[in-house]
C-alpha atoms as a PDB file:
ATOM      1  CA  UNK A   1      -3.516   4.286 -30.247  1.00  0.00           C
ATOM      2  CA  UNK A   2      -3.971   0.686 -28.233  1.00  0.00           C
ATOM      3  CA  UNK A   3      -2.857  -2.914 -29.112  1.00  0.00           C
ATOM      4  CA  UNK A   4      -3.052  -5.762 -26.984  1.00  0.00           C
ATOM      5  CA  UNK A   5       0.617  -6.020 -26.348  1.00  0.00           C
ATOM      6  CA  UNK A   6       1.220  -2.012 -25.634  1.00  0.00           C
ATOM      7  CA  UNK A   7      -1.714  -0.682 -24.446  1.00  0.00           C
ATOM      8  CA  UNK A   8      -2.276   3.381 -24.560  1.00  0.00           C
ATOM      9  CA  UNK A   9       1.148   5.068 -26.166  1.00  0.00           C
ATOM     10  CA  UNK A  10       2.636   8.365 -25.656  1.00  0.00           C
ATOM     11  CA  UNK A  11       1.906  10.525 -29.116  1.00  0.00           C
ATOM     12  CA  UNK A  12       0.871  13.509 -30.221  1.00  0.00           C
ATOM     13  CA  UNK A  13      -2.956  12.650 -30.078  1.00  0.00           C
ATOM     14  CA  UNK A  14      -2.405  11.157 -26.221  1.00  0.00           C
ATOM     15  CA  UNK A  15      -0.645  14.304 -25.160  1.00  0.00           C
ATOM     16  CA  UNK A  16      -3.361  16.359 -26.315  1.00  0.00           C
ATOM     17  CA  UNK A  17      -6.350  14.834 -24.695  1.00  0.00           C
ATOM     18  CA  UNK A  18      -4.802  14.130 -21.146  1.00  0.00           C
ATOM     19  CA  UNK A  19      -3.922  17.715 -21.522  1.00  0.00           C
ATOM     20  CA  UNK A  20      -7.107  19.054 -22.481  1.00  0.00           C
ATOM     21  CA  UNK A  21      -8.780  16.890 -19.654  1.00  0.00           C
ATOM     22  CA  UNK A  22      -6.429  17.644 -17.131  1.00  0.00           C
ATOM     23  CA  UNK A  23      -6.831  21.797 -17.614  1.00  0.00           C
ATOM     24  CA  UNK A  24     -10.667  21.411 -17.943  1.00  0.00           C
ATOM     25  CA  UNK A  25     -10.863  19.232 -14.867  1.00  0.00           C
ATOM     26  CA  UNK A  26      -9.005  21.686 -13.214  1.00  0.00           C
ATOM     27  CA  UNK A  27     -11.263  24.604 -14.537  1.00  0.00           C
ATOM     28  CA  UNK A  28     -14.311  22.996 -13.819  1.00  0.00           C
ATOM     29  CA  UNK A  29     -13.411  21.947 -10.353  1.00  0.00           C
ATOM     30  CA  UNK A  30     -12.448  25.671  -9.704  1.00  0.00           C
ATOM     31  CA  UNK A  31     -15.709  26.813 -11.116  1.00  0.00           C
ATOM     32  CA  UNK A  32     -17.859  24.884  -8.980  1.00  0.00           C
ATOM     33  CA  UNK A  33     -16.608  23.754  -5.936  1.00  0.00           C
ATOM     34  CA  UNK A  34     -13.585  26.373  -5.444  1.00  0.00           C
ATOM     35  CA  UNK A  35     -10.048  25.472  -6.357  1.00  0.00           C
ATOM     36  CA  UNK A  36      -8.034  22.765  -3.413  1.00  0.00           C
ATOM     37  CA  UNK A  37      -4.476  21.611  -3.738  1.00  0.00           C
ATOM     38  CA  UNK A  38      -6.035  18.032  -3.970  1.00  0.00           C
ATOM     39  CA  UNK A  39      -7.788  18.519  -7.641  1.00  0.00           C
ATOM     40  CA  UNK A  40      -3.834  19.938  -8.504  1.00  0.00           C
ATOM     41  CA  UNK A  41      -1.935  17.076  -6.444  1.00  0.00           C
ATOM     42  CA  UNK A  42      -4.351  14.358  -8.176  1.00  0.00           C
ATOM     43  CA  UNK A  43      -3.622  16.040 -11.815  1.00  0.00           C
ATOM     44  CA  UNK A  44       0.590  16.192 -11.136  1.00  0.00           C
ATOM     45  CA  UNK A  45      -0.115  12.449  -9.763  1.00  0.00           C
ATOM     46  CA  UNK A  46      -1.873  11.317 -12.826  1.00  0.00           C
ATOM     47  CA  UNK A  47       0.331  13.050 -15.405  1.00  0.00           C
ATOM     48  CA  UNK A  48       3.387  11.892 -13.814  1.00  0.00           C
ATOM     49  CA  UNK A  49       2.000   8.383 -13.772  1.00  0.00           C
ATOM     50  CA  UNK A  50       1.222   8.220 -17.155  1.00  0.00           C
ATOM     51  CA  UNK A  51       4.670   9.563 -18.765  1.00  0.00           C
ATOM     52  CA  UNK A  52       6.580   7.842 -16.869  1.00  0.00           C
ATOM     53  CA  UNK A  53       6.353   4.254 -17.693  1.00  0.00           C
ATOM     54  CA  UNK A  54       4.208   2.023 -19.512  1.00  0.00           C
ATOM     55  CA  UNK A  55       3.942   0.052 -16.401  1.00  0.00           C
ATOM     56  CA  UNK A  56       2.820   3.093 -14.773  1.00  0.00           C
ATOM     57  CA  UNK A  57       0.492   4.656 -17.533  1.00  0.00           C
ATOM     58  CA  UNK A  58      -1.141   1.261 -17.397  1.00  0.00           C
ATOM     59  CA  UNK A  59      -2.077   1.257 -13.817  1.00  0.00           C
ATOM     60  CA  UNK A  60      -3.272   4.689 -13.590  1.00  0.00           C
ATOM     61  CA  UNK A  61      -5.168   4.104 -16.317  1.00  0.00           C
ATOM     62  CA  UNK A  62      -6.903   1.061 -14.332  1.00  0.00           C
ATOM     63  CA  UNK A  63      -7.061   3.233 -11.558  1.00  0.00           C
ATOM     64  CA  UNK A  64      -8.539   5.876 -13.616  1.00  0.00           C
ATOM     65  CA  UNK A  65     -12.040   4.068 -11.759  1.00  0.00           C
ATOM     66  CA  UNK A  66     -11.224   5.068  -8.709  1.00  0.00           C
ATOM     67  CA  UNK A  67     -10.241   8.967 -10.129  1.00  0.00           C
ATOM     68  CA  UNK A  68     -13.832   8.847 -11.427  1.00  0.00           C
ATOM     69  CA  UNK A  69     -14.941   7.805  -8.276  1.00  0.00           C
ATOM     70  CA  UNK A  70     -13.211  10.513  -6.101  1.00  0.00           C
ATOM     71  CA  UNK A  71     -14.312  13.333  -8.589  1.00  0.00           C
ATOM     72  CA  UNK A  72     -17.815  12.520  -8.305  1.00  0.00           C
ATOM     73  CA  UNK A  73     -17.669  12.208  -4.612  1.00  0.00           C
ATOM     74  CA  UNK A  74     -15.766  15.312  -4.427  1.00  0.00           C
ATOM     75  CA  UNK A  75     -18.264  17.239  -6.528  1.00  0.00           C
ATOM     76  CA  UNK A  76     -20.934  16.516  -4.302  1.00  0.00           C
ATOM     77  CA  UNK A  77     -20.289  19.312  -2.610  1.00  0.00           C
ATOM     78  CA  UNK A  78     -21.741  21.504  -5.014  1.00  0.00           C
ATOM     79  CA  UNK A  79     -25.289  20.031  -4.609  1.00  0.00           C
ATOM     80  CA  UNK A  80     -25.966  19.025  -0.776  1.00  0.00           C
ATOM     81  CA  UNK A  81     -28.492  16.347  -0.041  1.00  0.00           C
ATOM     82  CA  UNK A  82     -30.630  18.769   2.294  1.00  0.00           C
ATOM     83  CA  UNK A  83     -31.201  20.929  -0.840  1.00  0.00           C
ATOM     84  CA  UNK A  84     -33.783  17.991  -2.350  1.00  0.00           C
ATOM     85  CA  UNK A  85     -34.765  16.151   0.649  1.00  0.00           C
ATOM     86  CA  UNK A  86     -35.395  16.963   4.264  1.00  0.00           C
ATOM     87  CA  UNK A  87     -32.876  15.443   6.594  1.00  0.00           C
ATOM     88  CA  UNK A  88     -33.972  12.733   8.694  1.00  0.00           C
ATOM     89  CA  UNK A  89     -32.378  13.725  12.520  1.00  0.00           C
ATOM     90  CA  UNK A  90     -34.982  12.015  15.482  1.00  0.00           C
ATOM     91  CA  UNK A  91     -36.531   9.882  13.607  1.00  0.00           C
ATOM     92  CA  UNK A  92     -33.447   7.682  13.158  1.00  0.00           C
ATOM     93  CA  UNK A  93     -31.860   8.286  16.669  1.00  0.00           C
ATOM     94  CA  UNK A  94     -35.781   6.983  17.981  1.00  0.00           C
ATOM     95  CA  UNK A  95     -35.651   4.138  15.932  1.00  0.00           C
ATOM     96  CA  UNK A  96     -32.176   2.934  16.787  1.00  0.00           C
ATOM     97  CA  UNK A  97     -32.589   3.501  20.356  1.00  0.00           C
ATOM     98  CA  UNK A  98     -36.391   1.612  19.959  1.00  0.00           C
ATOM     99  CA  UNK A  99     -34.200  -0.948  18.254  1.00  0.00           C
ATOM    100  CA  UNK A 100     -30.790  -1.417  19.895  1.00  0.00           C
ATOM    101  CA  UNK A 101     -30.995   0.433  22.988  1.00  0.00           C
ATOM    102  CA  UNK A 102     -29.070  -0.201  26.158  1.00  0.00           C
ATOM    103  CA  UNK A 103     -30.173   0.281  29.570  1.00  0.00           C
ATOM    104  CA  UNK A 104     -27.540   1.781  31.607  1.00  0.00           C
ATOM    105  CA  UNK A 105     -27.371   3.931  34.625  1.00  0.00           C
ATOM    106  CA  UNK A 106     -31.413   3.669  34.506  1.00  0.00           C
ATOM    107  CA  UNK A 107     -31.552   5.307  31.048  1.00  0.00           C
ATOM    108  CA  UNK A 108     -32.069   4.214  27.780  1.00  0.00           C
ATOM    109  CA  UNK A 109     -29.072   4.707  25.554  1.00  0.00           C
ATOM    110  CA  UNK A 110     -28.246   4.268  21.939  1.00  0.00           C
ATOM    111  CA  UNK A 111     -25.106   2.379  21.135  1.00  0.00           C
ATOM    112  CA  UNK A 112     -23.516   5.271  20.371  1.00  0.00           C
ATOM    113  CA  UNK A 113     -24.233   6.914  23.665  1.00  0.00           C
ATOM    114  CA  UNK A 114     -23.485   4.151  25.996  1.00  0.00           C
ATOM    115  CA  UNK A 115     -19.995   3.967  24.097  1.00  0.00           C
ATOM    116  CA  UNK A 116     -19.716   7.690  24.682  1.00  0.00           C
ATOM    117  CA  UNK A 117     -20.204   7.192  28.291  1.00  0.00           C
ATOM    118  CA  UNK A 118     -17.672   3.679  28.640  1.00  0.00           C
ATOM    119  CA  UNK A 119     -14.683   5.076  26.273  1.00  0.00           C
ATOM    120  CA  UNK A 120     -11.395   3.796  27.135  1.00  0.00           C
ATOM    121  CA  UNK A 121      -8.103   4.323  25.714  1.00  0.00           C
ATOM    122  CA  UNK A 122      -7.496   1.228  24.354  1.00  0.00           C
ATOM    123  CA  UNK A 123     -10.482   1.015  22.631  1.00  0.00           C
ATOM    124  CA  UNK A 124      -9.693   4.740  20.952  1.00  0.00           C
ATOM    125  CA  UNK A 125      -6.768   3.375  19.337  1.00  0.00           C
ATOM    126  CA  UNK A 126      -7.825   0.364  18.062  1.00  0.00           C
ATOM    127  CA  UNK A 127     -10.532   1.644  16.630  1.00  0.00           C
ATOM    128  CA  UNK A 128      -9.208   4.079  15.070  1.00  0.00           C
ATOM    129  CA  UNK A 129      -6.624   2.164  13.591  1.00  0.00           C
ATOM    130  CA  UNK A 130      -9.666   0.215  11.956  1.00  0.00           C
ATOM    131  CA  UNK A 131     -11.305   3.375  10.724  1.00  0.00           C
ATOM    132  CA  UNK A 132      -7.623   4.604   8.789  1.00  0.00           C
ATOM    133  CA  UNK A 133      -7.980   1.053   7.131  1.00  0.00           C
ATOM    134  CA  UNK A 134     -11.157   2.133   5.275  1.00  0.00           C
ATOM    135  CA  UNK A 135      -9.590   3.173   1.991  1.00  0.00           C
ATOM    136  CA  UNK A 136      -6.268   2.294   2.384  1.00  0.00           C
ATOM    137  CA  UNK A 137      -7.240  -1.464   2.479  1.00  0.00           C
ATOM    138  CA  UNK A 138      -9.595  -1.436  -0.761  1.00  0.00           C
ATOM    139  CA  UNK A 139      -6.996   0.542  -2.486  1.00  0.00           C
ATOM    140  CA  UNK A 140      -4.123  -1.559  -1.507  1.00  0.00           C
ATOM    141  CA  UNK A 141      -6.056  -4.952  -2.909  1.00  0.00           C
ATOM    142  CA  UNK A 142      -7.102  -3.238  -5.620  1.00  0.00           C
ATOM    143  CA  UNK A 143      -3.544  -2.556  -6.117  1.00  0.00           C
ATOM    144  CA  UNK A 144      -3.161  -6.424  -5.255  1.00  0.00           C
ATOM    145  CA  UNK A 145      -5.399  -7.746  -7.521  1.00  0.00           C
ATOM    146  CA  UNK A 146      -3.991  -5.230 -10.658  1.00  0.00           C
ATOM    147  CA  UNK A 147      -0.731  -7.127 -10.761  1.00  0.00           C
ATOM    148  CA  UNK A 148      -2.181 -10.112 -10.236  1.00  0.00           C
ATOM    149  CA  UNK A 149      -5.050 -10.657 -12.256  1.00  0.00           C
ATOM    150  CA  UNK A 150      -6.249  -7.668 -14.247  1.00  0.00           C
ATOM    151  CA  UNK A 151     -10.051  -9.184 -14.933  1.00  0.00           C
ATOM    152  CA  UNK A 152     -10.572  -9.375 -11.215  1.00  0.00           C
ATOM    153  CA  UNK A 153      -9.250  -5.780 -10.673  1.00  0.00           C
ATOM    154  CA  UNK A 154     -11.451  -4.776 -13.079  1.00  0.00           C
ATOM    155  CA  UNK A 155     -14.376  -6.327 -11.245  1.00  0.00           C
ATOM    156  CA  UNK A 156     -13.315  -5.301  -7.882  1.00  0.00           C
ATOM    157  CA  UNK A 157     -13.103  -2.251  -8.949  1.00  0.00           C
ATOM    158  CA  UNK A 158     -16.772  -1.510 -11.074  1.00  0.00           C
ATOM    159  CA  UNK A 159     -18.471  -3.671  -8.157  1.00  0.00           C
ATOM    160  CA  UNK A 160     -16.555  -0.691  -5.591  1.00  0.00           C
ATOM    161  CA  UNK A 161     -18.469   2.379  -7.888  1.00  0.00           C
ATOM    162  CA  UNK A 162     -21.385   0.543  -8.853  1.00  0.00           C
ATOM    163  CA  UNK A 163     -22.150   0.271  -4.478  1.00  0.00           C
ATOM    164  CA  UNK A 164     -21.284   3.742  -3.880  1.00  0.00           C
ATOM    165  CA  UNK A 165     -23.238   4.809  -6.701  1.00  0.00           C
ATOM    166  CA  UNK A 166     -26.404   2.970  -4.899  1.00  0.00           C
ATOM    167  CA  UNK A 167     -25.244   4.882  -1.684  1.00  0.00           C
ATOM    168  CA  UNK A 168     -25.161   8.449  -3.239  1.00  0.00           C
ATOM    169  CA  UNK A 169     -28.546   6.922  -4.618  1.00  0.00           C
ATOM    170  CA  UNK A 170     -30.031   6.570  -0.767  1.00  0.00           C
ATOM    171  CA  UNK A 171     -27.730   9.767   0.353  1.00  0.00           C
ATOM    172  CA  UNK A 172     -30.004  11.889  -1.479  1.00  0.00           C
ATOM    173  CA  UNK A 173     -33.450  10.009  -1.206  1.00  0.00           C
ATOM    174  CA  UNK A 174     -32.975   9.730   2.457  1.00  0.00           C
ATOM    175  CA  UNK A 175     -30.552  12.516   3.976  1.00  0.00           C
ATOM    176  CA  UNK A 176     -29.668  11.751   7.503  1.00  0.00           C
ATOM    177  CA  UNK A 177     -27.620  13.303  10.659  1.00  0.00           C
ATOM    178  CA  UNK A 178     -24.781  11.336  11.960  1.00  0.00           C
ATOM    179  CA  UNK A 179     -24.941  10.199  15.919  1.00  0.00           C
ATOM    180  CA  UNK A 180     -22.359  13.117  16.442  1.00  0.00           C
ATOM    181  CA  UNK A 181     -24.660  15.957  15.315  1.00  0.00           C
ATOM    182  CA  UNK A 182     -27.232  15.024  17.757  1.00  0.00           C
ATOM    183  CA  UNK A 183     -24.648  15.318  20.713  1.00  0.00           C
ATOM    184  CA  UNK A 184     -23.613  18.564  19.425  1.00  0.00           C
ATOM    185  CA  UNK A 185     -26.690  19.877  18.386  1.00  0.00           C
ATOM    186  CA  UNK A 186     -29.586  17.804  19.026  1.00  0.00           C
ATOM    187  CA  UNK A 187     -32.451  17.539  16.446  1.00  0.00           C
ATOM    188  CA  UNK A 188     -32.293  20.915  15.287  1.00  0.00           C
ATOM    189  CA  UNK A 189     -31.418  21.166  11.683  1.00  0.00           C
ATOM    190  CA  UNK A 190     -28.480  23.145  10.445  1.00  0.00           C
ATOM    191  CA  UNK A 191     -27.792  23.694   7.197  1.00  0.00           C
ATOM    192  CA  UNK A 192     -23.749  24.036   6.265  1.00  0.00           C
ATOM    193  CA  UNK A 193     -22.679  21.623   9.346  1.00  0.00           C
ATOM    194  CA  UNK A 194     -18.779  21.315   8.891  1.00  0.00           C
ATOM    195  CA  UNK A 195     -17.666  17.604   9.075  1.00  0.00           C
ATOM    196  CA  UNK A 196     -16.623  16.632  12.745  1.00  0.00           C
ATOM    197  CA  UNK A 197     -13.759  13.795  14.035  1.00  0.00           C
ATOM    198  CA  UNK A 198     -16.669  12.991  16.891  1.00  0.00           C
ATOM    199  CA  UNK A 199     -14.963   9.581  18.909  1.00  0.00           C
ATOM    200  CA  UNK A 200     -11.915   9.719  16.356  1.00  0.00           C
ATOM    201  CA  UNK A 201     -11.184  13.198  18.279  1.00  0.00           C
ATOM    202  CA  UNK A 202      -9.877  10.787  20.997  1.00  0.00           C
ATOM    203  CA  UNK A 203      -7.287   8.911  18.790  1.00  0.00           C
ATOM    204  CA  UNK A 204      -6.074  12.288  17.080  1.00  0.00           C
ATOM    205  CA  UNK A 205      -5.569  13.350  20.331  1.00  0.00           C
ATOM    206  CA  UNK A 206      -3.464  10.375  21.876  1.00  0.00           C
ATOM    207  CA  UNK A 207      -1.099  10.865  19.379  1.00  0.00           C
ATOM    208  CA  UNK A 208      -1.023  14.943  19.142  1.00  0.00           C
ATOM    209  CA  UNK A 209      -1.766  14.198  15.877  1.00  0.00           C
ATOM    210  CA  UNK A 210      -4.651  15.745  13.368  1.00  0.00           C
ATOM    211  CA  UNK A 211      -4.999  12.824  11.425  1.00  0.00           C
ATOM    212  CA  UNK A 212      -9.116  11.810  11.251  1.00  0.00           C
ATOM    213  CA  UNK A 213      -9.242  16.209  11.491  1.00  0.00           C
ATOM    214  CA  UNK A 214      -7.817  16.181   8.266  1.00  0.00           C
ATOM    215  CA  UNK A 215     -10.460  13.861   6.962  1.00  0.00           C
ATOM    216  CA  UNK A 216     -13.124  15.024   8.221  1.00  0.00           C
ATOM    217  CA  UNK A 217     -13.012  18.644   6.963  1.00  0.00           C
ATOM    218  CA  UNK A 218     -12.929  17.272   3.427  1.00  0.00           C
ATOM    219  CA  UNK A 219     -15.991  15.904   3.998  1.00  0.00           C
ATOM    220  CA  UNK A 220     -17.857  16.110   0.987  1.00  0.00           C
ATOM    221  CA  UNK A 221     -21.807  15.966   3.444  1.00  0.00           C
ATOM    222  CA  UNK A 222     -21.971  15.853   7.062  1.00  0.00           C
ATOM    223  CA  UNK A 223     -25.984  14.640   6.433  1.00  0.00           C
ATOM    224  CA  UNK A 224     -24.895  10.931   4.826  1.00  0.00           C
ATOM    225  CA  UNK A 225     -24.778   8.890   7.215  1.00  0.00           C
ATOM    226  CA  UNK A 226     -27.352   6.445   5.660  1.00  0.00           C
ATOM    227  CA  UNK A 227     -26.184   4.019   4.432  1.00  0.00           C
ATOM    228  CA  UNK A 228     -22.413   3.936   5.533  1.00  0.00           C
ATOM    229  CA  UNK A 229     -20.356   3.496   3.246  1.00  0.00           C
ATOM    230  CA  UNK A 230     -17.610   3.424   5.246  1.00  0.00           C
ATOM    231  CA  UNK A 231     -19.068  -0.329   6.111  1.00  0.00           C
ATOM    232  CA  UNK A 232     -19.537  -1.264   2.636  1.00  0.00           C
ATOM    233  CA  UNK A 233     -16.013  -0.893   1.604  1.00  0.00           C
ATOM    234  CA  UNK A 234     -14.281  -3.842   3.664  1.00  0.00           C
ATOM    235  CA  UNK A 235     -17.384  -6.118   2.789  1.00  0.00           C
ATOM    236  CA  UNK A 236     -16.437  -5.915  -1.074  1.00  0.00           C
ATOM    237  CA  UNK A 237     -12.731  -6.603  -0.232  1.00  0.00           C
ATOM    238  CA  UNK A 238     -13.868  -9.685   1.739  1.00  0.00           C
ATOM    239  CA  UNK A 239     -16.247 -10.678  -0.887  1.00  0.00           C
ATOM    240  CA  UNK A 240     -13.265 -10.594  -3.662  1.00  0.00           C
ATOM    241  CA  UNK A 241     -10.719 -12.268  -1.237  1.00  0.00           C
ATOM    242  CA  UNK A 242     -12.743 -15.155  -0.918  1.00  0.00           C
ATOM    243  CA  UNK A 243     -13.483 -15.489  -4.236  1.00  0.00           C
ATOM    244  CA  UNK A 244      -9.800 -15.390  -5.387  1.00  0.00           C
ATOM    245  CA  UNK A 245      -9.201 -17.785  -1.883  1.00  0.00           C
ATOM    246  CA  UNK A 246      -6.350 -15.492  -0.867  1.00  0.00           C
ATOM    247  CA  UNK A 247      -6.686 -17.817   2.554  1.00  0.00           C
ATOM    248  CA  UNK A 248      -4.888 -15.994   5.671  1.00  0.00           C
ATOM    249  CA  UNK A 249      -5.150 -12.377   4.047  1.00  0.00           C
ATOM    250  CA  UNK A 250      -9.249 -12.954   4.201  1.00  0.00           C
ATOM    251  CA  UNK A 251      -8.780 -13.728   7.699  1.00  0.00           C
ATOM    252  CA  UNK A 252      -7.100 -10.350   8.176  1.00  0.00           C
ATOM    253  CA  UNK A 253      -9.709  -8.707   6.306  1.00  0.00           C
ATOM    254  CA  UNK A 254     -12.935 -10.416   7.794  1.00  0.00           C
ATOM    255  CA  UNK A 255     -10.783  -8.398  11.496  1.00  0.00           C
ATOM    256  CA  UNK A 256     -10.781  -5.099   9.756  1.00  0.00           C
ATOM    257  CA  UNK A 257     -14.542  -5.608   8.336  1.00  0.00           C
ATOM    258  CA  UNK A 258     -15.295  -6.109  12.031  1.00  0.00           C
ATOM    259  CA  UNK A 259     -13.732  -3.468  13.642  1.00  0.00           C
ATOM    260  CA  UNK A 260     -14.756  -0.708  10.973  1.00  0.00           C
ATOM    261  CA  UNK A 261     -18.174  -2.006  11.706  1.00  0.00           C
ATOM    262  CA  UNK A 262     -17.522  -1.645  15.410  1.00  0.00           C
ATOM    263  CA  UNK A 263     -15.683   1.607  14.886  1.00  0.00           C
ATOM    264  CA  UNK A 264     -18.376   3.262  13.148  1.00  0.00           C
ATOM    265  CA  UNK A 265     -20.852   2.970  15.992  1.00  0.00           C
ATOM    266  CA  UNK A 266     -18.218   3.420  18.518  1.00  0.00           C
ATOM    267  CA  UNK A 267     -16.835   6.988  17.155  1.00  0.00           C
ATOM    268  CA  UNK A 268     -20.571   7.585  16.580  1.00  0.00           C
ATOM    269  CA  UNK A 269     -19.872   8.454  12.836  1.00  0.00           C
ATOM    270  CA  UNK A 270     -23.070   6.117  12.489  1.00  0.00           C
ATOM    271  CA  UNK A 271     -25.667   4.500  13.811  1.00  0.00           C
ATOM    272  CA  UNK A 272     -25.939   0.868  13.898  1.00  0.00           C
ATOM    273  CA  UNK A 273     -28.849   0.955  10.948  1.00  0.00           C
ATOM    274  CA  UNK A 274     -26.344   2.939   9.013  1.00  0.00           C
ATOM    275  CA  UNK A 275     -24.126   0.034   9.584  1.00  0.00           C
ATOM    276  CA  UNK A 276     -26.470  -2.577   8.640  1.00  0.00           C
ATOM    277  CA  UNK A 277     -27.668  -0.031   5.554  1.00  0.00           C
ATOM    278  CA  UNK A 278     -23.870  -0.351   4.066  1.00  0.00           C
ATOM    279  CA  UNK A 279     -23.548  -3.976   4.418  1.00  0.00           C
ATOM    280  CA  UNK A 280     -27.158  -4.205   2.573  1.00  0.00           C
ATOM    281  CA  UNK A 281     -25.855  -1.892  -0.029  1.00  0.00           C
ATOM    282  CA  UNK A 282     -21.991  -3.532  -0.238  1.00  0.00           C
ATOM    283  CA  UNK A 283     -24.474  -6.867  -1.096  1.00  0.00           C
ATOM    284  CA  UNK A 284     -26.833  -5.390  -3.814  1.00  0.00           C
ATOM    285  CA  UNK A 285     -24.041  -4.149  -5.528  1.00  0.00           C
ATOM    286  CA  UNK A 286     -21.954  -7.451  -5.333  1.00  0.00           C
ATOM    287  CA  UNK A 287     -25.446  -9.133  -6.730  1.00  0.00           C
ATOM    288  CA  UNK A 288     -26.420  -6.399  -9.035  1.00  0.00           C
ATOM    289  CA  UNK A 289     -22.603  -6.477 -10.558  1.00  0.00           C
ATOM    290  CA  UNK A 290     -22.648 -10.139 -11.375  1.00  0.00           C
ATOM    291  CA  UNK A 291     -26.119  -9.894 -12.838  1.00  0.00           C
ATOM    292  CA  UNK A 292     -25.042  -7.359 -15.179  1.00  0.00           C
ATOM    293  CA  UNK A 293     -21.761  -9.032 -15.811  1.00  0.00           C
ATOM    294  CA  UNK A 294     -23.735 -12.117 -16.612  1.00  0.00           C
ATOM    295  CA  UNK A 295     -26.820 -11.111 -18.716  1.00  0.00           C
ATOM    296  CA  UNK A 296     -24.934  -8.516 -20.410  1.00  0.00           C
ATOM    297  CA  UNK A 297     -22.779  -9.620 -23.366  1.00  0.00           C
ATOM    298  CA  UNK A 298     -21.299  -5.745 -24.464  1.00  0.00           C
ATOM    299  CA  UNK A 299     -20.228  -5.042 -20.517  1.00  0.00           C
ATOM    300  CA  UNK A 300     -18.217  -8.626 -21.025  1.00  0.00           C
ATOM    301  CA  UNK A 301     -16.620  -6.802 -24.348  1.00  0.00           C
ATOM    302  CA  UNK A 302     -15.759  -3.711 -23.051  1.00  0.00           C
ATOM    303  CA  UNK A 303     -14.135  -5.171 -19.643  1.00  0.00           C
ATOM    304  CA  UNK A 304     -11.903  -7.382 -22.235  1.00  0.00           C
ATOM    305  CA  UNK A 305     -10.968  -4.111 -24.145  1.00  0.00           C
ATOM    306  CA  UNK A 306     -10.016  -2.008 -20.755  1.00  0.00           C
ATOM    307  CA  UNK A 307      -8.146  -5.116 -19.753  1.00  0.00           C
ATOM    308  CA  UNK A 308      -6.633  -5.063 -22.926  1.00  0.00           C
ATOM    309  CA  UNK A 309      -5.333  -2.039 -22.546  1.00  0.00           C
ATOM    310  CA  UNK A 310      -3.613  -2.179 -18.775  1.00  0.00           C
ATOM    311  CA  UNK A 311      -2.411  -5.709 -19.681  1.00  0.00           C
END
């Protein structure tokens, strides 16, 4: 039951169906990826959320995008890339070094490699603080942008999917081995490859702390590294900062677009054409969004109705 001044309310017909979803998201995830105290934690999270409050029912409910989001990223898993498309390994660590290559020590490096070889401590840190900025930072303006103006949430939000959708697209057309797995393993394919901290190693390790390990072996496929995503992210937050002119805060978040960018390379989590492949894909889903938002008359309606609803 929804009205513009109340939104979704807590009766018998609500109960039901966030029950029934919650148990058969919870069956489903156990029947094909294996039960994890995450699918439970984000089910106590969203139930608890949405009896609490109305304020709170209404923004998990907005944030019920991002739910989507994780659920489908988390369920690829059950189908790896490798299974539909062979992975690309040397041909992308030839045509980065062919393209960005470094001479040093009389040997022709990638990026990746030279950074391997000129680590410093400094640099560990700060780029790792970067890299934990990667969701935390969309999440928190999305959070931002929620209390402050629910249409642009809304759009920050779709535009967020719609580019990761077009990277899942590319993850499966075009599997491809992170810098890291050559290191380790060099361009021998192998199927099953657990997720691995690479550079980040070096942060976790300053601090005696597990932090990026933790990440990393939740992976959902170590052979998507093209296009990272991880570089698309900050690149929509900029995007909507400027266009709501939030002034010093874009200044703050054209720094952390940077230094994920750096990061990436730097950790060797990606190559710099994975790098350049996110920001392409961070701005053909930006254009692609607007197009839609424009030409399309019922996506208009419906984005009035969910707003609507967490208003």
């Amino acid at each position: 039951m929804t009205n513009a001044n109340t939104g979704v309310t807590v009766n018998i017909r609500s109960i039901i169906i966030v029950s029934l979803l919650s148990i058969a998201y919870l069956a489903f995830s156990t029947f094909l990826i294996g039960y994890k105290p995450d699918e439970l934690t984000l089910v106590v999270i969203f139930n608890v959320l949405f009896y609490a409050s109305a304020i709170t029912r209404k923004f998990i409910l907005g944030f019920t995008i991002f739910i989507v989001y994780w659920i489908v990223f988390d369920y690829m898993k059950a189908f790896p890339n490798y299974n539909y498309n062979p992975v690309h390994i040397a041909e992308l660590y030839n045509a980065e070094k062919h393209l960005f290559g470094i001479h040093f020590n009389g040997k022709l490096l990638t990026p990746n490699e030279y950074w391997l070889a000129n680590s410093n401590t400094f640099i560990d840190v700060l780029s790792g603080l970067f890299y934990l900025c990667w969701i935390p930072v969309p999440l928190g303006f999305a959070a931002y942008l929620f209390f402050k103006n629910k249409k642009q949430f809304l759009n920050f939000s779709l535009t967020f999917v719609l580019v990761n959708i077009l990277g899942f697209i590319v993850y499966y057309a075009y599997p491809a081995a992170p810098p890291w797995f050559v290191q380790y393993h060099g361009f021998h394919f192998i199927p099953l490859t657990m997720g691995n901290t690479a550079g980040l190693a070096r942060f976790d390790a300053y601090f005696h702390a597990g932090v990026f390990k933790g990440i990393y072996t939740k992976g959902s496929n170590v052979f998507a590294a093209m296009p990272s995503l991880h570089s698309s992210y900050p690149v929509i937050v900029l995007y909507y900062g400027l266009k709501n002119k939030l002034g010093l805060a874009n200044i703050f978040f054209g720094v952390v677009t940077v230094g994920i960018w750096f990061t990436a390379v730097y950790a060797s989590h990606h190559y710099v054409l994975d790098v350049l492949a996110g920001i392409t894909c961070a701005a053909l889903g930006i254009t692609l969004y607007n197009v839609l938002l424009k030409q399309f008359a019922g996506l208009r309606s419906a984005l009035n109705k969910y707003e609507r609803v967490i208003s």
